[in-house]
Each structure stands twice: as structure tokens, then as C-alpha cells.
PDB file of N, CA and C in Angstrom:
ATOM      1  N   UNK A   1      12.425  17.067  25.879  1.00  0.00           N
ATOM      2  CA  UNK A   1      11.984  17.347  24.526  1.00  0.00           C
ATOM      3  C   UNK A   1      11.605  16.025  23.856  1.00  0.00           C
ATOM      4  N   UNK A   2      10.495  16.350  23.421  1.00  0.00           N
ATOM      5  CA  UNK A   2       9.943  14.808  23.066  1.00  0.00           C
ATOM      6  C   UNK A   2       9.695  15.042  21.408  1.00  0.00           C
ATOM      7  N   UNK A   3      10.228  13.397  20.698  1.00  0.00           N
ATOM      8  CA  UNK A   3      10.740  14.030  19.085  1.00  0.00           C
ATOM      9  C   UNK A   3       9.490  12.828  18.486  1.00  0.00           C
ATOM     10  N   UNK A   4       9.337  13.476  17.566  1.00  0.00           N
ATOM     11  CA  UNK A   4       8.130  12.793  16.257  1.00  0.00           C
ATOM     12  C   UNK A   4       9.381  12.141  14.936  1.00  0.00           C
ATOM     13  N   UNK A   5       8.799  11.604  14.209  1.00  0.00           N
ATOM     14  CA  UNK A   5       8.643  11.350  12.896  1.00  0.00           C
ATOM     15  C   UNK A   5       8.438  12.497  12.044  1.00  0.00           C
ATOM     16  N   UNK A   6       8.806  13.368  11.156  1.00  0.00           N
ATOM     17  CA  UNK A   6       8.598  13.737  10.436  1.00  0.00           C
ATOM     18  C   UNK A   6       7.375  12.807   9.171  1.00  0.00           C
ATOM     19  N   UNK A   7       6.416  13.400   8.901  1.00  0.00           N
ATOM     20  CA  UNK A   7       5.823  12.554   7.595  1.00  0.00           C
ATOM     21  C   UNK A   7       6.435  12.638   6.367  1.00  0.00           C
ATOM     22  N   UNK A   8       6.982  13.520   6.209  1.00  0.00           N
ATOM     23  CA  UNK A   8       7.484  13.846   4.793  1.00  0.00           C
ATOM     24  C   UNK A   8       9.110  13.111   4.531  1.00  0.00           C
ATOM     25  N   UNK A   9      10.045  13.048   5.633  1.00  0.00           N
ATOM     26  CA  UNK A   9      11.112  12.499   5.290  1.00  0.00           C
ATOM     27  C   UNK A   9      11.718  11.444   6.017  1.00  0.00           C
ATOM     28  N   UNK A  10      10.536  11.118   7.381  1.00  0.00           N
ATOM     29  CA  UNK A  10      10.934  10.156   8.331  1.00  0.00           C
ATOM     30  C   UNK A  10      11.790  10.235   9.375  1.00  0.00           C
ATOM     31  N   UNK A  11      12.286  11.743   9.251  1.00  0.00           N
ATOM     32  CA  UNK A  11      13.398  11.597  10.134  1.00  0.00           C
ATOM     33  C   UNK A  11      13.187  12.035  11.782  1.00  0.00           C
ATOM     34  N   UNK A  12      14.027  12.278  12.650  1.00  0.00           N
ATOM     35  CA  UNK A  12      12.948  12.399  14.162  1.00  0.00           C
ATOM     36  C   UNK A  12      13.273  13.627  14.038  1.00  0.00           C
ATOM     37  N   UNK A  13      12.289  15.047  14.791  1.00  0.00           N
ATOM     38  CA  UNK A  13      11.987  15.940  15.048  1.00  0.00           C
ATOM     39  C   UNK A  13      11.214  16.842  16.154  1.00  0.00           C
ATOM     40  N   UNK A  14      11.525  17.838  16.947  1.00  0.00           N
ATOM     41  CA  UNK A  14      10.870  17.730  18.180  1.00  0.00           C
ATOM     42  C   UNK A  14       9.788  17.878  17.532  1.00  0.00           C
ATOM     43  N   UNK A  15       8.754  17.806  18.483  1.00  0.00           N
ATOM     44  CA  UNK A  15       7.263  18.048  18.357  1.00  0.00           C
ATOM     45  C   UNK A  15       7.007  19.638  18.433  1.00  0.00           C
ATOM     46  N   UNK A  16       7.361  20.042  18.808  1.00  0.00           N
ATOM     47  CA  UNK A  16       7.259  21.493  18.662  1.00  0.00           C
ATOM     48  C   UNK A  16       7.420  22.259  17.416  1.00  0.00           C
ATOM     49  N   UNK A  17       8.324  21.443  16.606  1.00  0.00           N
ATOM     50  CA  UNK A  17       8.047  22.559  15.535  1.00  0.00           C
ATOM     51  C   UNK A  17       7.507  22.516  14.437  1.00  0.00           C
ATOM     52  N   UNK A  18       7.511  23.682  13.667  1.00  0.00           N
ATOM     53  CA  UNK A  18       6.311  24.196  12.731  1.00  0.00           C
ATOM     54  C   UNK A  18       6.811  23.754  11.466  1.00  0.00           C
ATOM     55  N   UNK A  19       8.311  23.502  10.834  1.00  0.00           N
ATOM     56  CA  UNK A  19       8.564  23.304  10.011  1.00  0.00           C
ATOM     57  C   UNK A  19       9.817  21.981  10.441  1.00  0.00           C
ATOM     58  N   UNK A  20       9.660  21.132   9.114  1.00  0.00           N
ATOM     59  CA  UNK A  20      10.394  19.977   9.363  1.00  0.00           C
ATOM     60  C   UNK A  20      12.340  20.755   9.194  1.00  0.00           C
ATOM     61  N   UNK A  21      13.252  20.636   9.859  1.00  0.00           N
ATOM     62  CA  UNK A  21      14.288  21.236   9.526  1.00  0.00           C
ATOM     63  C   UNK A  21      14.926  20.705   8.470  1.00  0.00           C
ATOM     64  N   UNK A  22      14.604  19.200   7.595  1.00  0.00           N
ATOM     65  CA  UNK A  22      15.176  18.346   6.887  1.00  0.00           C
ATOM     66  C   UNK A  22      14.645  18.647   5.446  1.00  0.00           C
ATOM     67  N   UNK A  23      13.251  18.900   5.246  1.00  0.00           N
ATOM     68  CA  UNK A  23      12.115  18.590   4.257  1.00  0.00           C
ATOM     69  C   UNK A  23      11.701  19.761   3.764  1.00  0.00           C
ATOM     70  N   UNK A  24      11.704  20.598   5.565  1.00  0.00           N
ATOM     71  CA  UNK A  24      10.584  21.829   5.058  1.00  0.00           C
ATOM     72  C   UNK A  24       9.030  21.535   5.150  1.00  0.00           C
ATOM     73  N   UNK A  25       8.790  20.329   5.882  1.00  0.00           N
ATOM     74  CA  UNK A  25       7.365  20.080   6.146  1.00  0.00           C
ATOM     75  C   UNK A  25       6.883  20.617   6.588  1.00  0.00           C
ATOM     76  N   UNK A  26       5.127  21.195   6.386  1.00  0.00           N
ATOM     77  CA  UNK A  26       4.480  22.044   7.634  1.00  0.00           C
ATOM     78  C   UNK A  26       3.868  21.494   7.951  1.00  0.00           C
ATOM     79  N   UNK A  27       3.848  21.752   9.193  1.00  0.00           N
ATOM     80  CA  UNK A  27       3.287  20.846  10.229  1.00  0.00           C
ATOM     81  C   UNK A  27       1.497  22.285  10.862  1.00  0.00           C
ATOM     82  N   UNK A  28       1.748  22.927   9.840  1.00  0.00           N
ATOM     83  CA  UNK A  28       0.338  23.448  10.095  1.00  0.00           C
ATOM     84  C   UNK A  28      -1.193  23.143   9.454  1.00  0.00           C
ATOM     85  N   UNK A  29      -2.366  23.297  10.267  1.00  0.00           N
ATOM     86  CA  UNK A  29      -3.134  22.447   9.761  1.00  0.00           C
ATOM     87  C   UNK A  29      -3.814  22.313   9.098  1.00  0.00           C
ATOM     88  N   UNK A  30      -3.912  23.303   7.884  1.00  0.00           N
ATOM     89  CA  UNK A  30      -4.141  23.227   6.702  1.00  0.00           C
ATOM     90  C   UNK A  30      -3.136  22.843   5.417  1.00  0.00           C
ATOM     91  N   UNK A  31      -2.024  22.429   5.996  1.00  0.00           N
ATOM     92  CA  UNK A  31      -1.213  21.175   5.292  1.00  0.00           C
ATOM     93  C   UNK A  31      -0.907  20.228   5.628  1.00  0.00           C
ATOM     94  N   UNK A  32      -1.554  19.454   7.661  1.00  0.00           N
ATOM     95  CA  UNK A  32      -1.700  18.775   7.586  1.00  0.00           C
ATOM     96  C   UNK A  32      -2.812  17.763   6.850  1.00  0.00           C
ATOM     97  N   UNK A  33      -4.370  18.386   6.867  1.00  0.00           N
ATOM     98  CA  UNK A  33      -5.363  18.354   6.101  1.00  0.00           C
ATOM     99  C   UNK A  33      -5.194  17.598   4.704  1.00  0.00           C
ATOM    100  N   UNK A  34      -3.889  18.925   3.847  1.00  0.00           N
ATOM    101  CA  UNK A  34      -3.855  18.297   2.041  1.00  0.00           C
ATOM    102  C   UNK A  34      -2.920  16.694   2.808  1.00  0.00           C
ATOM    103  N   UNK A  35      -2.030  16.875   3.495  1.00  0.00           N
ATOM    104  CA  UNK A  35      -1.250  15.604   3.558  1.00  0.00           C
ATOM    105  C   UNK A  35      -2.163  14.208   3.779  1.00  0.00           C
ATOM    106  N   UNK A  36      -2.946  14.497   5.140  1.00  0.00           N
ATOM    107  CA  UNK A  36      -4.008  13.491   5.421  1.00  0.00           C
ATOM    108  C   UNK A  36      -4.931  13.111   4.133  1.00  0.00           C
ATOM    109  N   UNK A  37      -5.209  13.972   3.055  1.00  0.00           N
ATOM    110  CA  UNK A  37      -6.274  13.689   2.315  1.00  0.00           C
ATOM    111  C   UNK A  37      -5.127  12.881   0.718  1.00  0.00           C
ATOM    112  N   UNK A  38      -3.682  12.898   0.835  1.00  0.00           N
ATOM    113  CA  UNK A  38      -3.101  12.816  -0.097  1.00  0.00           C
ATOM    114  C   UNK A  38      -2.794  11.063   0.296  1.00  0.00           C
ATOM    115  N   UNK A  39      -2.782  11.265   1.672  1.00  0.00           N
ATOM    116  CA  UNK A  39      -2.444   9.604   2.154  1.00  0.00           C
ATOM    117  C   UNK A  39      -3.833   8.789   1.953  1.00  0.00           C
ATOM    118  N   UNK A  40      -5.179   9.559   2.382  1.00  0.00           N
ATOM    119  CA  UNK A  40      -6.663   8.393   1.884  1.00  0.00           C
ATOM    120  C   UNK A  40      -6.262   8.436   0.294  1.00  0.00           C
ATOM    121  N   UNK A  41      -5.810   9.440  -0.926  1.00  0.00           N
ATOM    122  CA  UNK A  41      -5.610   9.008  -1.689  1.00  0.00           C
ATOM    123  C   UNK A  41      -4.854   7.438  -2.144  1.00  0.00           C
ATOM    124  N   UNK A  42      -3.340   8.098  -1.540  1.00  0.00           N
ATOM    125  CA  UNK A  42      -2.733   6.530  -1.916  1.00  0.00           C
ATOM    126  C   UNK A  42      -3.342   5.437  -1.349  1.00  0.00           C
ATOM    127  N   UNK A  43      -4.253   5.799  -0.509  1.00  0.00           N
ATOM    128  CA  UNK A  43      -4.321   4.146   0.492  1.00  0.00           C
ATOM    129  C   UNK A  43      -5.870   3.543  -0.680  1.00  0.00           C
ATOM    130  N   UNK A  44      -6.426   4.404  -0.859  1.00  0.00           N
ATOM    131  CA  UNK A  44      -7.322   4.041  -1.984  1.00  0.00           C
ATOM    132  C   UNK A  44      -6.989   3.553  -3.190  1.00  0.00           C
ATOM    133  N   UNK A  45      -6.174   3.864  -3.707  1.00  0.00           N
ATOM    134  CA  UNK A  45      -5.410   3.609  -5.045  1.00  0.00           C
ATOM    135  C   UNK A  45      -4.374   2.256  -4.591  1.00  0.00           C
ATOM    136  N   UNK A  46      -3.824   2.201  -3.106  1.00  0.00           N
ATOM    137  CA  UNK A  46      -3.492   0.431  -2.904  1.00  0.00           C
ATOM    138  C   UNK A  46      -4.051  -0.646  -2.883  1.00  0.00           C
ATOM    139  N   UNK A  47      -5.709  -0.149  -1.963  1.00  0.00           N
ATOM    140  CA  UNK A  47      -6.789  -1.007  -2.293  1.00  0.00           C
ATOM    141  C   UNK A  47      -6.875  -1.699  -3.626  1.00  0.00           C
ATOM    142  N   UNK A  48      -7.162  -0.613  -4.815  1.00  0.00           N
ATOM    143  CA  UNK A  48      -7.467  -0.869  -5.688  1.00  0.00           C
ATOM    144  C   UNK A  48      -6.439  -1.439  -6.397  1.00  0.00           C
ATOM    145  N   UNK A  49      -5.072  -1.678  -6.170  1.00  0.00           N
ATOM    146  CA  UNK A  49      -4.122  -2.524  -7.036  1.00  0.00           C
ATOM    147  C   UNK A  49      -4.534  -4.106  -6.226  1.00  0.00           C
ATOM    148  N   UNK A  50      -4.484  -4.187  -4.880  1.00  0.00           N
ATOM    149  CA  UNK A  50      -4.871  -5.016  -4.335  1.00  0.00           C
ATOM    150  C   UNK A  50      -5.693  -5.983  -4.158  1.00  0.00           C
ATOM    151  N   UNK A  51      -6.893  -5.703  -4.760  1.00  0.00           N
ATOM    152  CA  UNK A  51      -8.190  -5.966  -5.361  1.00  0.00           C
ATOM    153  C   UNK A  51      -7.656  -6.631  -6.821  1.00  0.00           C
ATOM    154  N   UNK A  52      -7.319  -5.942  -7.689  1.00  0.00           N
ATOM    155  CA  UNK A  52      -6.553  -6.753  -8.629  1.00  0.00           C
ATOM    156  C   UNK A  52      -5.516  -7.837  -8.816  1.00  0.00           C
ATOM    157  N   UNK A  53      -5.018  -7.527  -7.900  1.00  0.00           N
ATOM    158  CA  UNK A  53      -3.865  -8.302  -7.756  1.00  0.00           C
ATOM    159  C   UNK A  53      -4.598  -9.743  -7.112  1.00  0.00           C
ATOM    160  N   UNK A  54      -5.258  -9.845  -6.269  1.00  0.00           N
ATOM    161  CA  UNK A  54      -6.376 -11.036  -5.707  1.00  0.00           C
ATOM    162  C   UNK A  54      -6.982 -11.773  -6.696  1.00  0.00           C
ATOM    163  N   UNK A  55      -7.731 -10.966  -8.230  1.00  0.00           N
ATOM    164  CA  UNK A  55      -8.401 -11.136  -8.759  1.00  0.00           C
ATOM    165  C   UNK A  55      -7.309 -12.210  -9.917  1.00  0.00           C
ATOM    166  N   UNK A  56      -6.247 -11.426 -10.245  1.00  0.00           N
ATOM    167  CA  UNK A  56      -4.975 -12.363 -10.726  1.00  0.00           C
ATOM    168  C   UNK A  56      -4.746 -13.586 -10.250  1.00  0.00           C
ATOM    169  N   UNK A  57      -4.588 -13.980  -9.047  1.00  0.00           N
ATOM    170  CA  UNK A  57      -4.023 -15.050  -8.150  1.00  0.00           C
ATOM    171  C   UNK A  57      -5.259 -15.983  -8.133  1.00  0.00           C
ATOM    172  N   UNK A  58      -6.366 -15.300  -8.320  1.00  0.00           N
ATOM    173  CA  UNK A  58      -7.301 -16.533  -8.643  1.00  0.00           C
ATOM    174  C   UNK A  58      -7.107 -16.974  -9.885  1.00  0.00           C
ATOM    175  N   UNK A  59      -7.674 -16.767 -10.404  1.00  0.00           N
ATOM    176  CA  UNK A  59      -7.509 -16.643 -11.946  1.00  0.00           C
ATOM    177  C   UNK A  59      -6.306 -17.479 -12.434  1.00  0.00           C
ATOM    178  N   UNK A  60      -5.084 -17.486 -11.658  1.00  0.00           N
ATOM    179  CA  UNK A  60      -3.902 -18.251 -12.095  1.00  0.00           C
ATOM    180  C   UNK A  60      -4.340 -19.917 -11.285  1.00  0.00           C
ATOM    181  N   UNK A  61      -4.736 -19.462 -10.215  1.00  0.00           N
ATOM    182  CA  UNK A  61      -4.995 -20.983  -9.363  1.00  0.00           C
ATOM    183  C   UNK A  61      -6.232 -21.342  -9.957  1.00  0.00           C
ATOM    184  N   UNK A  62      -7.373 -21.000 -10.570  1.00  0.00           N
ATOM    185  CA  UNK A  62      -7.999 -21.543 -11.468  1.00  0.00           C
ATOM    186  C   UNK A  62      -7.636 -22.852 -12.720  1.00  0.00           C
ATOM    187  N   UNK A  63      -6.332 -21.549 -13.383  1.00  0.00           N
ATOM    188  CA  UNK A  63      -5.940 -22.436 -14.213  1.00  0.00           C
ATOM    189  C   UNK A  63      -5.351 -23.473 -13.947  1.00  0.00           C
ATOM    190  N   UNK A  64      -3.976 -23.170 -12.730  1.00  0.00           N
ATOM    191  CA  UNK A  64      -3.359 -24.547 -12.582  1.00  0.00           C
ATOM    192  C   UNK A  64      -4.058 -25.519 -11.883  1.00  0.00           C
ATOM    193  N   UNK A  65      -5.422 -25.326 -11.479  1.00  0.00           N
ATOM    194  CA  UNK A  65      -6.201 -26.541 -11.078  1.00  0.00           C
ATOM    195  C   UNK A  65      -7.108 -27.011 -12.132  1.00  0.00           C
ATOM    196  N   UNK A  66      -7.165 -26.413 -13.158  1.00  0.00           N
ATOM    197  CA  UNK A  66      -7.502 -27.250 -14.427  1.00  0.00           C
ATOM    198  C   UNK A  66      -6.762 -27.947 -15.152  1.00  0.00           C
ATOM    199  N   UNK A  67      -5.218 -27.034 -14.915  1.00  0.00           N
ATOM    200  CA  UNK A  67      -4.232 -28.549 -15.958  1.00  0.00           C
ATOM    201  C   UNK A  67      -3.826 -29.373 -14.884  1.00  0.00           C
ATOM    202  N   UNK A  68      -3.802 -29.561 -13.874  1.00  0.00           N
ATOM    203  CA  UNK A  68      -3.538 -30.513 -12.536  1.00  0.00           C
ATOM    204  C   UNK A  68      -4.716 -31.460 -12.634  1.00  0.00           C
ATOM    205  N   UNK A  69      -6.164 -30.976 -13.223  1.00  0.00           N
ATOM    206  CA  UNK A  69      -6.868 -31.666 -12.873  1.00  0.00           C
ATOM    207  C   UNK A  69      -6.852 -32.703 -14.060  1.00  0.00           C
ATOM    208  N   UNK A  70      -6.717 -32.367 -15.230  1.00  0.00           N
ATOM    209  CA  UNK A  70      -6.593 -32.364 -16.860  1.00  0.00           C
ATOM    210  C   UNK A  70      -5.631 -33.467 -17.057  1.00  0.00           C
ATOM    211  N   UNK A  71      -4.056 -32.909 -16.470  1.00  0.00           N
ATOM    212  CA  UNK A  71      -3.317 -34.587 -16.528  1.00  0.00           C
ATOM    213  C   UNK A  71      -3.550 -35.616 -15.856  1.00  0.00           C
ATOM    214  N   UNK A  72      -4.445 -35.366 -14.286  1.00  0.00           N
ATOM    215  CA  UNK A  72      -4.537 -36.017 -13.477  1.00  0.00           C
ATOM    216  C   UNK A  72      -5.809 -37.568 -14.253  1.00  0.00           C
ATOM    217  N   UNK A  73      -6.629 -36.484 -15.172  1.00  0.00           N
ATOM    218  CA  UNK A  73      -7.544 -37.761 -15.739  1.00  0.00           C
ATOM    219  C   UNK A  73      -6.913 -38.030 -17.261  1.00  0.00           C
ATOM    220  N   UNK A  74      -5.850 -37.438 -17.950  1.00  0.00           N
ATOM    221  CA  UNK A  74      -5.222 -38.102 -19.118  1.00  0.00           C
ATOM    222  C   UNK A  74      -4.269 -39.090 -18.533  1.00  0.00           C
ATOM    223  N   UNK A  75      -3.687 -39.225 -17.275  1.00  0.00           N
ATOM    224  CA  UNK A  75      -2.980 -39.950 -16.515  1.00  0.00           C
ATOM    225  C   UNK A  75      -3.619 -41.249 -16.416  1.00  0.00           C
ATOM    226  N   UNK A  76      -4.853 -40.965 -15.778  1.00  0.00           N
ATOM    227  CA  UNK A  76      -5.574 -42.073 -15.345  1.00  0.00           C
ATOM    228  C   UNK A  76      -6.196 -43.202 -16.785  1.00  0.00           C
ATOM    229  N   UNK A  77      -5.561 -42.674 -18.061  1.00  0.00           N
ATOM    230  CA  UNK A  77      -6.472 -43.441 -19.145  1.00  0.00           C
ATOM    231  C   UNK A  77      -7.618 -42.739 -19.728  1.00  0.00           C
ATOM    232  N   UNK A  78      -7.614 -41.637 -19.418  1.00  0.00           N
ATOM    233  CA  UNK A  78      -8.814 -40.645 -19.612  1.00  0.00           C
ATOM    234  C   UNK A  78      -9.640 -41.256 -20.561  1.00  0.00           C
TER     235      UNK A  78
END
């Protein structure tokens, strides 16, 4: 008997069956379908924090290479 992952609660489960015994997952395929289309959701919506979050980290290393650069020539006698 060979055991899966459950998607819904992680836990192991044979492959054979139709419902998760833990969760209640169905493992039929018109709820695997909403599940698959609920995961391109989140993975789209991580992108998109991700993308932001990049856009932040520049934006901060921008700045601290302007006041790095800023004392570096008030240092020098500017």
C-alpha cells in the first residue's frame, strides 16, 4: 500500500482513497480542479507580494547608498 500526502492537511494517506480520513479531502476531480486552481491563485498573489517586496529592498538600498555616499563626501571636506 503505497501512501500520499494529503493536500489539505499534510498528513500520509493511501493513495487509494477518495476521501482524506483526517480533513475530509476529496480527492475527486472536480475538487481536485477547484484545489489546483485555488493554489495558481495563491501562487499568483505570492508573486505579487514578491514583486513588491523587491521593489522595497531597492528602494531602501537606494537610499542607504545615498547617505553612505553623502557622508562619504561631507567626510572628505565636501
Amino acid at each position: 500500500m503505497a501512501l500520499q500526502r494529503c493536500p489539505g492537511c499534510r498528513k500520509k494517506i493511501s493513495e487509494s482513497a477518495k476521501l482524506c480520513p483526517h480533513c475530509a479531502f476529496s480527492f475527486a476531480e472536480a475538487d481536485l480542479e477547484k484545489y489546483k486552481a485555488v493554489l495558481e491563485q495563491r501562487r499568483q498573489h505570492n508573486a505579487e507580494i514578491n514583486r513588491k517586496s523587491v521593489k522595497l529592498h531597492l528602494i531602501w538600498f537606494v537610499i542607504f547608498a545615498v547617505v553612505i555616499g553623502v557622508a562619504s563626501w561631507w567626510q572628505n571636506g565636501g
